[in-house]
C-alpha atoms as a PDB file:
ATOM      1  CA  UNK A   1      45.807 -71.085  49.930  1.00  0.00           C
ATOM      2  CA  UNK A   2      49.518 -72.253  49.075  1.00  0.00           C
ATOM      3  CA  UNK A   3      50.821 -71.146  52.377  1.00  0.00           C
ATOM      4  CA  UNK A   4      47.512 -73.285  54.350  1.00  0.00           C
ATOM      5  CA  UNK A   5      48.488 -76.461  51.655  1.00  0.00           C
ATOM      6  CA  UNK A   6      52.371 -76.286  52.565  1.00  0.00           C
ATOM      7  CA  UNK A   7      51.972 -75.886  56.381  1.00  0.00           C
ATOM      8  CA  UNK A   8      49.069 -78.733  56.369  1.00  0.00           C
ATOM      9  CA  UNK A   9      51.770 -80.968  54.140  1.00  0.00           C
ATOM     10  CA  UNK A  10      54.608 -79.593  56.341  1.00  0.00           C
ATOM     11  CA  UNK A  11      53.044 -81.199  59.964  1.00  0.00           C
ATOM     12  CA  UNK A  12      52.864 -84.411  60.764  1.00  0.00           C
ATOM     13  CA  UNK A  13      50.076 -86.458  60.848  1.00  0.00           C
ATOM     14  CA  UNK A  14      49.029 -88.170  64.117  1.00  0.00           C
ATOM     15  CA  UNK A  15      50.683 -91.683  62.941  1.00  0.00           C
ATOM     16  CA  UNK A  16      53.973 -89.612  62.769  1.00  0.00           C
ATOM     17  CA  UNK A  17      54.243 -89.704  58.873  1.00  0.00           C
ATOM     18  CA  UNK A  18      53.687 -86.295  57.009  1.00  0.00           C
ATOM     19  CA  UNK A  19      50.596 -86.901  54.694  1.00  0.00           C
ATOM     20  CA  UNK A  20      50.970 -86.781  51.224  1.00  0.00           C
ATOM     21  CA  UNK A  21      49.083 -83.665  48.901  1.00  0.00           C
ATOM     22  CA  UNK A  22      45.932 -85.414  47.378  1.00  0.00           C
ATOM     23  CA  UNK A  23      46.710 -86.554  43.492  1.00  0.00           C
ATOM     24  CA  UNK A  24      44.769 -85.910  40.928  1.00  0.00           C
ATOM     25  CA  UNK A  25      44.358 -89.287  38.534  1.00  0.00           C
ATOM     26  CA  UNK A  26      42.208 -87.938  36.007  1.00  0.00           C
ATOM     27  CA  UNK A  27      43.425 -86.152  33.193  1.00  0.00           C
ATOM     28  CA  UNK A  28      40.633 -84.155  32.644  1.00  0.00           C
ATOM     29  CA  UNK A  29      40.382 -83.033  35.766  1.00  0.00           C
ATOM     30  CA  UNK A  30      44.282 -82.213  35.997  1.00  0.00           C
ATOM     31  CA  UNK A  31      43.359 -80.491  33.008  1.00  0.00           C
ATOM     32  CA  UNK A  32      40.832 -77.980  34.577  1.00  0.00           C
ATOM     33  CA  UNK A  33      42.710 -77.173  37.573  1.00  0.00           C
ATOM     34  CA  UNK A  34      45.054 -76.041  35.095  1.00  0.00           C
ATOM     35  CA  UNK A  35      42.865 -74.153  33.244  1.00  0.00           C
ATOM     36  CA  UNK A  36      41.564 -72.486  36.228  1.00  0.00           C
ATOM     37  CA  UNK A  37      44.805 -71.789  37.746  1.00  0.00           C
ATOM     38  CA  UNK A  38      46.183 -69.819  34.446  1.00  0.00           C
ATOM     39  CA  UNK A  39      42.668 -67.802  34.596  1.00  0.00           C
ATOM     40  CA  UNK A  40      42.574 -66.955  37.992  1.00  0.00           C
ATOM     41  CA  UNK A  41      46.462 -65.814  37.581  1.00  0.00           C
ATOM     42  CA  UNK A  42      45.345 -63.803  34.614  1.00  0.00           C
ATOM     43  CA  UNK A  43      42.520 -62.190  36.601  1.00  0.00           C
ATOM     44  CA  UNK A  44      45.143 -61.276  39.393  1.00  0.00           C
ATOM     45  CA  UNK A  45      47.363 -59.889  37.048  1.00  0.00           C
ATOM     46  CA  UNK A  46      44.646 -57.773  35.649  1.00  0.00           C
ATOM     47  CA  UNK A  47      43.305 -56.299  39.325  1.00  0.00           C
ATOM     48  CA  UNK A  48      47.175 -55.636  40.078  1.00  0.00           C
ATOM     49  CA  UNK A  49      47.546 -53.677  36.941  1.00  0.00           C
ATOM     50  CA  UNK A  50      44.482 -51.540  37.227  1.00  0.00           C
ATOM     51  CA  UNK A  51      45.153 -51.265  40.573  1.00  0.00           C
ATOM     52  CA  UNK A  52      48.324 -49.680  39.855  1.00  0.00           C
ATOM     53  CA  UNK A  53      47.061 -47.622  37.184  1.00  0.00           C
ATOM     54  CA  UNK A  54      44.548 -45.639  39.331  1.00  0.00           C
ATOM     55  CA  UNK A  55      46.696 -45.177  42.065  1.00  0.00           C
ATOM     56  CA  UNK A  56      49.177 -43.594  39.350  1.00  0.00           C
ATOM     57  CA  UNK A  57      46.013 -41.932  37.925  1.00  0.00           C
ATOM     58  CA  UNK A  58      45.306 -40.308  41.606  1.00  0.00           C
ATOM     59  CA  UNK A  59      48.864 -39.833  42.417  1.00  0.00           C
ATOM     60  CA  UNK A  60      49.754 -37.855  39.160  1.00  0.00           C
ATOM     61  CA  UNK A  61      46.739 -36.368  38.494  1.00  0.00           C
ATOM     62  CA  UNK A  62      47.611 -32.992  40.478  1.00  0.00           C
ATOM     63  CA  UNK A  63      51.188 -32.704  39.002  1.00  0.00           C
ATOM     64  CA  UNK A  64      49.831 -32.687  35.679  1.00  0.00           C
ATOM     65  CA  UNK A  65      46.966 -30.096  36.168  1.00  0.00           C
ATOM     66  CA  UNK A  66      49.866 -27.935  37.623  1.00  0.00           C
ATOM     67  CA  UNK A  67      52.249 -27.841  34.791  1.00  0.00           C
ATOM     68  CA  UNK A  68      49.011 -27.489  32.330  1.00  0.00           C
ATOM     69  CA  UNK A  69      49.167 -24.004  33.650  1.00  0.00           C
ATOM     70  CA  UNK A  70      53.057 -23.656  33.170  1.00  0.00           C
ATOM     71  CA  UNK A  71      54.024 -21.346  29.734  1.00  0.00           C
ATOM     72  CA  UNK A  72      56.683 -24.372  28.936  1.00  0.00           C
ATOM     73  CA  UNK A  73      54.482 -27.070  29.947  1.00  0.00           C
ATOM     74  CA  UNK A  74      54.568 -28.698  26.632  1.00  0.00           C
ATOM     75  CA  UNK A  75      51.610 -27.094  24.806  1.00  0.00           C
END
């Protein structure tokens, strides 16, 4: 979404002037786009650390089952 707002600011606009982002005048509203932004970041976050946990999960998972069965594997 960034990348489609910065090229569509980037070009020019038929009248040869590059258009301006739209501004937001109310503060409420500049208040829940803010709000929205900081939970949809959170979710992100979230999904990229599970994400990363199972795929540790999967990739570990036989490495650990193979020293269980190792006299010095810790027990």
């Amino acid at each position: 979404m960034v990348v489609v707002l910065a090229v569509l600011w980037l070009l020019p606009s038929r009248s040869g002037r590059v258009p301006r982002l739209p501004v937001v005048d109310s503060p409420a509203a500049a208040l829940a786009v803010r709000v929205v932004l900081v939970l949809v970041s959170l979710a992100a976050l979230w999904f990229v650390v599970r994400a990363g946990h199972t795929g540790a999960q999967v990739a570990w998972s036989d490495v650990v089952q193979q020293s269980r069965g190792l006299p010095h594997g810790g027990e």
